[in-house]
N, C-alpha and C. Protein backbone atom coordinates (compact mmCIF):
# COMPACT_ATOMS: atom_id res chain seq x y z
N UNK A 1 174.31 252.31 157.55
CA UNK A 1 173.66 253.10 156.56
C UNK A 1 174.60 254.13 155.96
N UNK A 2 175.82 254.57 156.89
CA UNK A 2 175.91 255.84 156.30
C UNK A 2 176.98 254.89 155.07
N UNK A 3 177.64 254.10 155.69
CA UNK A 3 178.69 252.97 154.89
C UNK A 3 177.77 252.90 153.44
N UNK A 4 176.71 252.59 153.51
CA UNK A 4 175.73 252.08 151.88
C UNK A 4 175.87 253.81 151.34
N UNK A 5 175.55 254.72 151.68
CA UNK A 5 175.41 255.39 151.45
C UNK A 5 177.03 256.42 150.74
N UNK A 6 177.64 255.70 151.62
CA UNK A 6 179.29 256.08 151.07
C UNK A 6 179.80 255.40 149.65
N UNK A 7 179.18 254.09 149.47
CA UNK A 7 179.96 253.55 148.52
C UNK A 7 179.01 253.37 147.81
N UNK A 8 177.63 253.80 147.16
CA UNK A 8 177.05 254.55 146.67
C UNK A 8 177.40 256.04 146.04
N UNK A 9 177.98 256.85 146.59
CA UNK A 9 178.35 258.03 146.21
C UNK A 9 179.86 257.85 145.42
N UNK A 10 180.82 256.79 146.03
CA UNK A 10 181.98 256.60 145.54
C UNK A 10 181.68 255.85 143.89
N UNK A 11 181.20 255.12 143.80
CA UNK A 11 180.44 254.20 142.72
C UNK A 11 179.54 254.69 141.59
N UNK A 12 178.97 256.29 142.13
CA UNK A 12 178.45 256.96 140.93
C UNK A 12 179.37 258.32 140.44
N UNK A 13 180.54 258.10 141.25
CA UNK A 13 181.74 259.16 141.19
C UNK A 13 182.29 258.84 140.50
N UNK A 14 182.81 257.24 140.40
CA UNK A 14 183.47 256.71 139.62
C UNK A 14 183.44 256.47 138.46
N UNK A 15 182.00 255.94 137.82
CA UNK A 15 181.10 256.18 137.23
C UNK A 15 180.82 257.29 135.92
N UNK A 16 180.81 258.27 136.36
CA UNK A 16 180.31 259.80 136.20
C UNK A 16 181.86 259.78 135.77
N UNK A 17 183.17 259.67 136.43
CA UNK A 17 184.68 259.97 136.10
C UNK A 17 185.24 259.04 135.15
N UNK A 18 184.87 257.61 134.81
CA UNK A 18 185.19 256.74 133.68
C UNK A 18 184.22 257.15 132.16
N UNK A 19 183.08 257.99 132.57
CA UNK A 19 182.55 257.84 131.60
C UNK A 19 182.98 259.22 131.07
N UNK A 20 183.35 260.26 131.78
CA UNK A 20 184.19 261.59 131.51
C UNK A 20 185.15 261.49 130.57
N UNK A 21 185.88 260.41 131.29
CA UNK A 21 187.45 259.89 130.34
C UNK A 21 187.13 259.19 129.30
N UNK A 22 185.86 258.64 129.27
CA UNK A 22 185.70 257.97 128.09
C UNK A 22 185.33 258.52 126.42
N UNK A 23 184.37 259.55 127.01
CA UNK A 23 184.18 260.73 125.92
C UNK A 23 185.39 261.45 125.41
N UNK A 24 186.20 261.99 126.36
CA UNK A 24 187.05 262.31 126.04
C UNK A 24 188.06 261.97 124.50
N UNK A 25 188.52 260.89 124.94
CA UNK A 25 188.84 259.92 124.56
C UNK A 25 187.92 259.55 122.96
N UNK A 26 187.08 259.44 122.53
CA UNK A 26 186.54 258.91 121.91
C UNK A 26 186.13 260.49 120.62
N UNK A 27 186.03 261.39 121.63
CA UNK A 27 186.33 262.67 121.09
C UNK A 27 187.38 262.71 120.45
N UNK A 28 188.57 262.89 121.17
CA UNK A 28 189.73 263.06 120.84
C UNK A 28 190.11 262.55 119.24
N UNK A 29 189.50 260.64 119.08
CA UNK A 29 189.90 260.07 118.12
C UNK A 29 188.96 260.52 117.03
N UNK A 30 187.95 260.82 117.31
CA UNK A 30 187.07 260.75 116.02
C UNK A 30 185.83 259.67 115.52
N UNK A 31 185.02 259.72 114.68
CA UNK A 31 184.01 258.60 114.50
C UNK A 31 184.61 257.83 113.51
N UNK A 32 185.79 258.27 113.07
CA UNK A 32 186.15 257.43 111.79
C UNK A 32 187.76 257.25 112.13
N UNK A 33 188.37 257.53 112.82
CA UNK A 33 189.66 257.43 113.43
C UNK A 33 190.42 258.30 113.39
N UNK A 34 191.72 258.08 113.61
CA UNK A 34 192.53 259.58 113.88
C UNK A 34 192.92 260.57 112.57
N UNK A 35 192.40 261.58 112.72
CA UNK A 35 193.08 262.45 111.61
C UNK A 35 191.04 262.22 110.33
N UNK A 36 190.27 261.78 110.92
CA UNK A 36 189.04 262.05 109.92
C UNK A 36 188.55 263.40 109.89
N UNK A 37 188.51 263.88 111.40
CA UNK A 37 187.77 265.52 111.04
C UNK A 37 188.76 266.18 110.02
N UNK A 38 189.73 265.98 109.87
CA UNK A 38 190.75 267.25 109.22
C UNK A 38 190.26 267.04 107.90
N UNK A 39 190.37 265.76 107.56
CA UNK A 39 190.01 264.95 106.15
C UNK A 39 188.96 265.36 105.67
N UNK A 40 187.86 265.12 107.03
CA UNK A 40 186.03 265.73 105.98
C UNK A 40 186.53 267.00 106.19
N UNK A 41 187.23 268.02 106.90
CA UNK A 41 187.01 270.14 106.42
C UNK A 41 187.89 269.79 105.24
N UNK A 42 188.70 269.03 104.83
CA UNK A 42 189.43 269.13 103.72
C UNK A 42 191.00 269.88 103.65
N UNK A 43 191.36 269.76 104.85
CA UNK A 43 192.16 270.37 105.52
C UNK A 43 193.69 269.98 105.05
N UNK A 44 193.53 268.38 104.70
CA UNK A 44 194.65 267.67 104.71
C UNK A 44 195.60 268.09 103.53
N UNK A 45 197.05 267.45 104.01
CA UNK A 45 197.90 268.22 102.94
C UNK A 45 197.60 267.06 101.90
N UNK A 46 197.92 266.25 101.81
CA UNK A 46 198.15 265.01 100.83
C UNK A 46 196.63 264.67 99.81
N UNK A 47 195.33 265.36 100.26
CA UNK A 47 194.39 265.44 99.43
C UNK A 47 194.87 267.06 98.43
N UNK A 48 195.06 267.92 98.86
CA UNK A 48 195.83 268.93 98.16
C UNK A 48 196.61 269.10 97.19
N UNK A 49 197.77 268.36 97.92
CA UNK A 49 199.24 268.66 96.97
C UNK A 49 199.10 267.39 96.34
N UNK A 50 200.01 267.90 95.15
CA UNK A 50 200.35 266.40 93.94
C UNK A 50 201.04 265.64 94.20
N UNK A 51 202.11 266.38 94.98
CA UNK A 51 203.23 265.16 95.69
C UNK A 51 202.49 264.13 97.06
N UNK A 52 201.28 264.48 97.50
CA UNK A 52 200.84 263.56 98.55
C UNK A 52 200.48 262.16 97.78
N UNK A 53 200.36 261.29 98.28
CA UNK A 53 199.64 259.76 97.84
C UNK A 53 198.74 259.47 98.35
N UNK A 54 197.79 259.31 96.73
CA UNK A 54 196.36 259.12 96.89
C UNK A 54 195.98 257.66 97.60
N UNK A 55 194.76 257.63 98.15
CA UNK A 55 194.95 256.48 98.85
C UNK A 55 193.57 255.66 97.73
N UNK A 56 193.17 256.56 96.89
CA UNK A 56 192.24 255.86 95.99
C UNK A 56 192.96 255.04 94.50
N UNK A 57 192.82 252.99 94.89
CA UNK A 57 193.49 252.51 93.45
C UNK A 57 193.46 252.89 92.45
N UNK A 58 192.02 253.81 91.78
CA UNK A 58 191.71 253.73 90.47
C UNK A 58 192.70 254.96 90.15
N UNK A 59 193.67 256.54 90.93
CA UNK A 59 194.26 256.97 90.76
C UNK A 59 195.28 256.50 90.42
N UNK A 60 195.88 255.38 90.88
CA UNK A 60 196.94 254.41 90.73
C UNK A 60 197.39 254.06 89.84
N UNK A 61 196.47 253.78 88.73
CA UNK A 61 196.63 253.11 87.79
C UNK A 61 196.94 254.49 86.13
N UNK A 62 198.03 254.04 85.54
CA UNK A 62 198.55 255.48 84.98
C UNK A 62 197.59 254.92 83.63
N UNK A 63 197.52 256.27 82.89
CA UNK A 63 196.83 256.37 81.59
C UNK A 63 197.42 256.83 80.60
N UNK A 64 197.45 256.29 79.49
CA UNK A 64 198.50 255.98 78.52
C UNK A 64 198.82 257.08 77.86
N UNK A 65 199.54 258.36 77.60
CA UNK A 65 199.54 259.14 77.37
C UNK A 65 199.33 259.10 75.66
N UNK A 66 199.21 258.28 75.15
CA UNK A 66 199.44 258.46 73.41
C UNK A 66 198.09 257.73 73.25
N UNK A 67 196.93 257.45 74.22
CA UNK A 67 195.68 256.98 74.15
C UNK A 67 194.80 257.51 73.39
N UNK A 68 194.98 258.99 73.66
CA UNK A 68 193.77 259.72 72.68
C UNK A 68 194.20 260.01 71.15
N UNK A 69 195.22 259.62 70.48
CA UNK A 69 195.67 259.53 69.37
C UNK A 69 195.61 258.40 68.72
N UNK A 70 195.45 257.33 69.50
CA UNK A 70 195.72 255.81 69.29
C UNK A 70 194.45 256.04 67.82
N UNK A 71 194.93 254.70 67.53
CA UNK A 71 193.99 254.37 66.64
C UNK A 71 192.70 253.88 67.11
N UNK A 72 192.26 253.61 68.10
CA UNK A 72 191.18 252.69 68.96
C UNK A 72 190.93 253.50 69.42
N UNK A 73 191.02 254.87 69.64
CA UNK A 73 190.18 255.47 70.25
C UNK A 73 188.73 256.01 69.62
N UNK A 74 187.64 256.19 70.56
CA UNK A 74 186.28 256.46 69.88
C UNK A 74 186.47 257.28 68.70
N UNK A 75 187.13 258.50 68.74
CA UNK A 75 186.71 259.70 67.80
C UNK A 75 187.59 259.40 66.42
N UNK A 76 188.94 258.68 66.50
CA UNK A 76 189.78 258.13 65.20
C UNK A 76 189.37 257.10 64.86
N UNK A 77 188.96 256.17 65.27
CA UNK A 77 189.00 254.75 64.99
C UNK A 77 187.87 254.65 63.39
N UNK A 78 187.17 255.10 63.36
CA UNK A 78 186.10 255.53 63.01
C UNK A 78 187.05 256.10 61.19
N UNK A 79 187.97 256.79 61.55
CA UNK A 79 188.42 257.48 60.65
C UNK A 79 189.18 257.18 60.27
N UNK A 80 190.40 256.70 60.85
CA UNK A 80 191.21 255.15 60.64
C UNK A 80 190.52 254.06 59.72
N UNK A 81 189.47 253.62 60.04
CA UNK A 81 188.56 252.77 59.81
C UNK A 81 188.42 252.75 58.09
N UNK A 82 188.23 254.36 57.75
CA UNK A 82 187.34 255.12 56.26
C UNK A 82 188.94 255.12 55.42
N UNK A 83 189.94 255.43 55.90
CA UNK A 83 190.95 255.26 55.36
C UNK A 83 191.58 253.84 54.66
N UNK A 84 191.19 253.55 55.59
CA UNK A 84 192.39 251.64 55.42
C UNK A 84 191.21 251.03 54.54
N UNK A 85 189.70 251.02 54.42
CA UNK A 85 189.26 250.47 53.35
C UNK A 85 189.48 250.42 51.84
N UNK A 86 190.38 251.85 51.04
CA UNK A 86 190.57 251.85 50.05
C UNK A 86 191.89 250.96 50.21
N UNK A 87 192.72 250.78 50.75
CA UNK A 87 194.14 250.85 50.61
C UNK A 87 193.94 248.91 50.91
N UNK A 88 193.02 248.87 51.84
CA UNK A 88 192.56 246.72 52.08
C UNK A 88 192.34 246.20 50.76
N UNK A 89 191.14 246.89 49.79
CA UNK A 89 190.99 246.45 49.00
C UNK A 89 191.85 246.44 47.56
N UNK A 90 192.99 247.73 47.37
CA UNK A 90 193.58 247.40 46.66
C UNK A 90 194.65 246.67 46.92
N UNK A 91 194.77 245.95 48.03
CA UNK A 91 195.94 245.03 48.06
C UNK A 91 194.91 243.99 47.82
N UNK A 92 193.82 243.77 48.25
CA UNK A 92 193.30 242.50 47.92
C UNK A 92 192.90 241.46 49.05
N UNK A 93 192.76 242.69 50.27
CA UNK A 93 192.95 241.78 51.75
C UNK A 93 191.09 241.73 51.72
N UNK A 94 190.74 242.82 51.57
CA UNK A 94 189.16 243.03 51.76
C UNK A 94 188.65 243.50 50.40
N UNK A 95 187.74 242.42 50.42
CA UNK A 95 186.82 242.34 49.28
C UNK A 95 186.45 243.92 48.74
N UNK A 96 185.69 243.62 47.46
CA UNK A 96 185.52 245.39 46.85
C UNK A 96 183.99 245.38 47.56
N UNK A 97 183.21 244.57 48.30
CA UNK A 97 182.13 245.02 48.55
C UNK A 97 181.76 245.05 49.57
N UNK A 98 182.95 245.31 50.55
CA UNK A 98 183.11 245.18 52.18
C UNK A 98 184.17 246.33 52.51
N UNK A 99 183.62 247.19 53.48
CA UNK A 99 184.64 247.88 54.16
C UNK A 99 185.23 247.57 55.80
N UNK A 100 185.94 248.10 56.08
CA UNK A 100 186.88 247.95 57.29
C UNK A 100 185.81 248.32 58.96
N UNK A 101 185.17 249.52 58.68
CA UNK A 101 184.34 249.29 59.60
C UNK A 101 183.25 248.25 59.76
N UNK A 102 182.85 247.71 59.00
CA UNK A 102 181.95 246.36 59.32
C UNK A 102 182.59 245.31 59.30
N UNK A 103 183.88 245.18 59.14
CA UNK A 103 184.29 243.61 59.22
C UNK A 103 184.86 243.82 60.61
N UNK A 104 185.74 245.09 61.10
CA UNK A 104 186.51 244.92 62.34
C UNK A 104 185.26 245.68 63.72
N UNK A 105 184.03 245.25 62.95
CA UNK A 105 183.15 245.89 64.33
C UNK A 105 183.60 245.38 65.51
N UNK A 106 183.04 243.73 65.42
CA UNK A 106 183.69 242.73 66.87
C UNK A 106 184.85 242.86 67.54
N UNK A 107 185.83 243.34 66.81
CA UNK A 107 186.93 243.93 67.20
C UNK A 107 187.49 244.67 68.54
N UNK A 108 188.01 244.76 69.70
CA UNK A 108 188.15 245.44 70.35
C UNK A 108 189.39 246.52 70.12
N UNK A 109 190.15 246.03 69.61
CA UNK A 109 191.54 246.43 68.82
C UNK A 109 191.64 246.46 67.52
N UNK A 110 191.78 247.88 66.44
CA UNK A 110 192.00 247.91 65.02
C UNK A 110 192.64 246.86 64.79
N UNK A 111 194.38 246.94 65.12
CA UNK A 111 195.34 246.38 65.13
C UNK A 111 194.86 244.57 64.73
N UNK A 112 194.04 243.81 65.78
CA UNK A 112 193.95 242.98 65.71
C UNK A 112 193.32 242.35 64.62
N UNK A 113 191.96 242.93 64.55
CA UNK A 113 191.38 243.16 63.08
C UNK A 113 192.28 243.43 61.89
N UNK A 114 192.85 243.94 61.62
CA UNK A 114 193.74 244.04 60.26
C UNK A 114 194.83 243.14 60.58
N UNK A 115 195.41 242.35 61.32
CA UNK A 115 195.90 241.12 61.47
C UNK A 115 195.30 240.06 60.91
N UNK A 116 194.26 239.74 61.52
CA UNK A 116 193.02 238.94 61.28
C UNK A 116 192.40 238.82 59.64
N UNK A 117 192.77 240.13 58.97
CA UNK A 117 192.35 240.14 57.70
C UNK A 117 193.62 240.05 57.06
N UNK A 118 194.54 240.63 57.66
CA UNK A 118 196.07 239.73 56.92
C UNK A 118 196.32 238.17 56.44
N UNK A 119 195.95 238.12 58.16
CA UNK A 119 196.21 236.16 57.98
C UNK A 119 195.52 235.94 56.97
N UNK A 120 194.14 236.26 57.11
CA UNK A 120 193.07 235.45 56.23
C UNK A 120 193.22 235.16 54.37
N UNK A 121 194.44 236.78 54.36
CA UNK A 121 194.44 236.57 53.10
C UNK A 121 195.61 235.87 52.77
N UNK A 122 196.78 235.93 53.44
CA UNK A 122 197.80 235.44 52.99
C UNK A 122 197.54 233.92 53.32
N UNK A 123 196.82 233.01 54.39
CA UNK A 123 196.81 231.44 54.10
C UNK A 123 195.69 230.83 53.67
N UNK A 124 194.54 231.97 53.25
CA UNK A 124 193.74 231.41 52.26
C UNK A 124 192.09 231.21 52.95
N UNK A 125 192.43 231.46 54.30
CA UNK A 125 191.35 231.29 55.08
C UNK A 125 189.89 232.14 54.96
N UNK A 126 188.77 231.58 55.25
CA UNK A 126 187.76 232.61 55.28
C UNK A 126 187.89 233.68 56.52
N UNK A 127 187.42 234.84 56.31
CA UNK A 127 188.02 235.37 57.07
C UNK A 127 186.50 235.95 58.58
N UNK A 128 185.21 235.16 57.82
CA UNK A 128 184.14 235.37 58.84
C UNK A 128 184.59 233.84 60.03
N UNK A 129 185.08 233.30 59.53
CA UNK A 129 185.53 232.10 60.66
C UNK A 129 186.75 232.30 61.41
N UNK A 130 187.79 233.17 60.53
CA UNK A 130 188.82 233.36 61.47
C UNK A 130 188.27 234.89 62.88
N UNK A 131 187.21 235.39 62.42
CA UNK A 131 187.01 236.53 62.94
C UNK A 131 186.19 236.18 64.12
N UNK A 132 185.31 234.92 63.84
CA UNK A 132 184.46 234.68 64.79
C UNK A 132 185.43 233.46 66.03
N UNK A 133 186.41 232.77 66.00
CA UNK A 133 187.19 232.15 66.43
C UNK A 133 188.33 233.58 67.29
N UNK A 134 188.57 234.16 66.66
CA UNK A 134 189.31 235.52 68.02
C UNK A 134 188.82 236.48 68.42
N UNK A 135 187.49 236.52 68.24
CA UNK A 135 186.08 237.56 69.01
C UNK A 135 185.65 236.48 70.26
N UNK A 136 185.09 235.40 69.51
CA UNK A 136 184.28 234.82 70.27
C UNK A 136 182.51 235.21 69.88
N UNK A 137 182.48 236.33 69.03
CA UNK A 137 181.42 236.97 68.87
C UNK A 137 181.02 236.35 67.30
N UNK A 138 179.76 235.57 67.26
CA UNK A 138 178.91 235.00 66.15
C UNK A 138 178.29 236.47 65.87
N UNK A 139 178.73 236.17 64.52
CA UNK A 139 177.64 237.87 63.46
C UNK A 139 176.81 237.57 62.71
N UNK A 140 176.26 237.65 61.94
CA UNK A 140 175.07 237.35 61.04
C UNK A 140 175.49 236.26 59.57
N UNK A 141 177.13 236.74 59.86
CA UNK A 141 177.86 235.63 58.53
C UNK A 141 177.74 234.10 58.92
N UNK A 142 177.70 233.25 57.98
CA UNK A 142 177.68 231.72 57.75
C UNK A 142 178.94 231.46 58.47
N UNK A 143 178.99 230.50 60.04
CA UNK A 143 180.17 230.27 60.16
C UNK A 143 179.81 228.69 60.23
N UNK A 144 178.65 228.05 59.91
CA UNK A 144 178.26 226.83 59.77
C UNK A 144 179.43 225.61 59.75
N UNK A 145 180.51 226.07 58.81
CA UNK A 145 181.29 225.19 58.13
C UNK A 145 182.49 225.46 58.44
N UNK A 146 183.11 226.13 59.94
CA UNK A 146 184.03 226.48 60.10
C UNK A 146 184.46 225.56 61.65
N UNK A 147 185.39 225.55 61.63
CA UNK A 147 186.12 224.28 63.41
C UNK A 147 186.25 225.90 64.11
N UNK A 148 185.40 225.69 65.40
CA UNK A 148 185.62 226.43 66.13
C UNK A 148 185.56 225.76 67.74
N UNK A 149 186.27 226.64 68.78
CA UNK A 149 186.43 226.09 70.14
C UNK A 149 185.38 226.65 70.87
N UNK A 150 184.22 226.97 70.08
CA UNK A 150 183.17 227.57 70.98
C UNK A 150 182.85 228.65 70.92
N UNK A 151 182.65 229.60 71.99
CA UNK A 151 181.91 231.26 71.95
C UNK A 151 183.11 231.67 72.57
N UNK A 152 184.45 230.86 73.13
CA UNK A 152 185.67 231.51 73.93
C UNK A 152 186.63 232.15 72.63
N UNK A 153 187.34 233.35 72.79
CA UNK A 153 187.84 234.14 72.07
C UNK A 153 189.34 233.26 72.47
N UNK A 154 190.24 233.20 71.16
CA UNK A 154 191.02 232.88 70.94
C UNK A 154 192.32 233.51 70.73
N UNK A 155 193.25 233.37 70.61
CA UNK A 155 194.60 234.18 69.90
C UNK A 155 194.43 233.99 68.55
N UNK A 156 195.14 234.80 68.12
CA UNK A 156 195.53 234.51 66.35
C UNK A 156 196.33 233.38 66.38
N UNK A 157 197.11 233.55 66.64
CA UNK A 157 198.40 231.97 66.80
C UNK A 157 196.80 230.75 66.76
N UNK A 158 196.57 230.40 67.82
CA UNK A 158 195.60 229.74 68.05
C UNK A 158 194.49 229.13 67.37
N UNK A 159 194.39 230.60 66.27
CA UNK A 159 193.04 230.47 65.47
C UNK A 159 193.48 229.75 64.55
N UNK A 160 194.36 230.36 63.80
CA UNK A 160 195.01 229.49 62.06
C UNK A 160 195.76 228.48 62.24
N UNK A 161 195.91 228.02 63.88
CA UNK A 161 196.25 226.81 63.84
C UNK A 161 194.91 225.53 63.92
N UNK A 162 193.53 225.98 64.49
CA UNK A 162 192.41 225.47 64.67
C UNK A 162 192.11 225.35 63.24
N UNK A 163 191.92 226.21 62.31
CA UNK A 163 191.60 226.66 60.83
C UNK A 163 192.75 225.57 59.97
N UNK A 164 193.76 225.89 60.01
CA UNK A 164 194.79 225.27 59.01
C UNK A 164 195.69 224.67 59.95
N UNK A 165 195.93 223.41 60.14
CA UNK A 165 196.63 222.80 60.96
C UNK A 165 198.02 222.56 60.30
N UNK A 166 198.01 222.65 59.05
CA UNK A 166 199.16 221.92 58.42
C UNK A 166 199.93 223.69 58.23
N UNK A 167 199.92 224.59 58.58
CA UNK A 167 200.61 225.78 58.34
C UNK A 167 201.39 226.15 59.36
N UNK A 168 202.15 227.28 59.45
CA UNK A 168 203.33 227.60 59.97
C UNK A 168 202.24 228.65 60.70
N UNK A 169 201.28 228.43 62.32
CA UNK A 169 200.86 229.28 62.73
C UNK A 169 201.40 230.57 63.47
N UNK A 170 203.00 230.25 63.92
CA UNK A 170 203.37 231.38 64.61
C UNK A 170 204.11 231.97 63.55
N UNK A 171 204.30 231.72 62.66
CA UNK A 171 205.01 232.91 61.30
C UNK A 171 204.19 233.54 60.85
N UNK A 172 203.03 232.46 60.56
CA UNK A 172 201.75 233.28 59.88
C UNK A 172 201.14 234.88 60.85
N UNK A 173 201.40 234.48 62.09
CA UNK A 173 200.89 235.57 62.88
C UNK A 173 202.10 236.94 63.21
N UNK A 174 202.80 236.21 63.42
CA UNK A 174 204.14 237.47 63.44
C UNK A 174 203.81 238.11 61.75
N UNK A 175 204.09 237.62 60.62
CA UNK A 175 203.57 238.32 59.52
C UNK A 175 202.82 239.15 59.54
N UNK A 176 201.46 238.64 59.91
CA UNK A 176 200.13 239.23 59.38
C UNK A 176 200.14 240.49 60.73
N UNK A 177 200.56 240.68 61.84
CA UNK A 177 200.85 241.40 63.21
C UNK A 177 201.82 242.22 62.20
N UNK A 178 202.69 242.12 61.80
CA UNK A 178 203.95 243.42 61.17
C UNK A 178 203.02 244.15 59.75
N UNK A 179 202.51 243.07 58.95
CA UNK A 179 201.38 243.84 58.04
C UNK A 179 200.39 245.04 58.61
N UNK A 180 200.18 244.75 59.91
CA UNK A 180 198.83 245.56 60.37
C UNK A 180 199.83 246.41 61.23
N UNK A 181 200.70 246.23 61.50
CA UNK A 181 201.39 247.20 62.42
C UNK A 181 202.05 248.21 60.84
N UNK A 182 202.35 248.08 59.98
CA UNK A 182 202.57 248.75 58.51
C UNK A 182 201.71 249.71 58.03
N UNK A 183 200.36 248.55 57.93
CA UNK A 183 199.45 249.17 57.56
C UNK A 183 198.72 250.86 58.35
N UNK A 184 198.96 250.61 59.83
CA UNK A 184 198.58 251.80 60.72
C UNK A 184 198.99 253.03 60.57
N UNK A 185 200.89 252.69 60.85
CA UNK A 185 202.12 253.37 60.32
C UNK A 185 201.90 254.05 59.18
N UNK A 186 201.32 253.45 58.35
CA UNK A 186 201.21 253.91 56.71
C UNK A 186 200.32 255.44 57.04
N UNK A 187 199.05 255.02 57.30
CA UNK A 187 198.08 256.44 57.79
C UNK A 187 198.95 257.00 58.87
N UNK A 188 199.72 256.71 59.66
CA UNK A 188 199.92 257.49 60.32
C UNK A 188 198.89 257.72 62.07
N UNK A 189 198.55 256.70 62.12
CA UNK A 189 197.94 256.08 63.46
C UNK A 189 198.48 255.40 64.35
């Protein structure tokens, strides 16, 4: 008896002393691993200083410093937009009864849009079929009568070669790309 009674006492000693070390231990590290308490008081240097590295991707990724000037941005684009309509139509790219903000709505890029209305004028193309062929986006215009690859958005290269097969599609696009890169330049966008 006294033997049961010995290794009984040794067994809840042991017990009672693994589970001591175990807290410990588990203390020590943290619920989220080593170095979390410092992190949640906010303690840490590298959340602080500028020179630490963030461990969040979307910091990662740099932002274009000439973005909020761009022409595509919300508050210019708009105004960009009111400009280049007088100056489209006296070259003859956009009709006198159409302006620049409703043709380059679908548009995600000015740039591309006044490409798009380049090509159209210099190889003769309609320009609601070339628009709906590098959107991907059908608008309320007749594209009934136009070869298209579907609702998938296209390149320019791509498009006026679908449109006009017998033309010089990668000149036509380097052109009509230096026209609209001119045209920006010109305002000053």
């Amino acid at each position: 008896m006294k033997r049961l009674i010995l290794v009984v006492a040794v067994l809840i000693l042991s017990v009672s002393l693994f589970s001591t070390v175990g807290a410990e231990r588990a203390a020590g590290q943290g619920p989220a691993g080593a170095g979390a308490s410092t992190a949640s008081q906010g303690n840490s240097k590298s959340s602080d200083s500028k020179s630490g590295h963030s461990l969040n991707p979307i910091k990662w990724v740099k932002k274009d410093k000439g973005s909020k000037n761009s022409a595509d941005s919300n508050g210019s684009r708009s105004d960009v937009e009111k400009k280049l309509t007088p100056k489209l139509q006296a070259q003859g790219v956009l009709p006198a009864n159409a302006n620049a903000t409703d043709a380059c709505a679908p548009f995600v890029a000015l740039n591309e849009c006044l490409a798009a209305l380049h090509a159209s004028h210099n190889l003769g193309l309609d320009f609601n079929c070339l628009r709906s062929s590098l959107t991907g986006v059908l608008t309320s215009a007749d594209v009934s009568g136009c070869k298209s690859a579907g609702d998938k958005a296209q390149s320019l290269h791509k498009a006026i070669h679908l449109l006009n097969p017998d033309s010089d599609a990668k000149g036509a696009t380097k052109n009509a790309e230096q026209q609209a890169k001119e045209d920006l330049k010109d305002l000053g966008a």
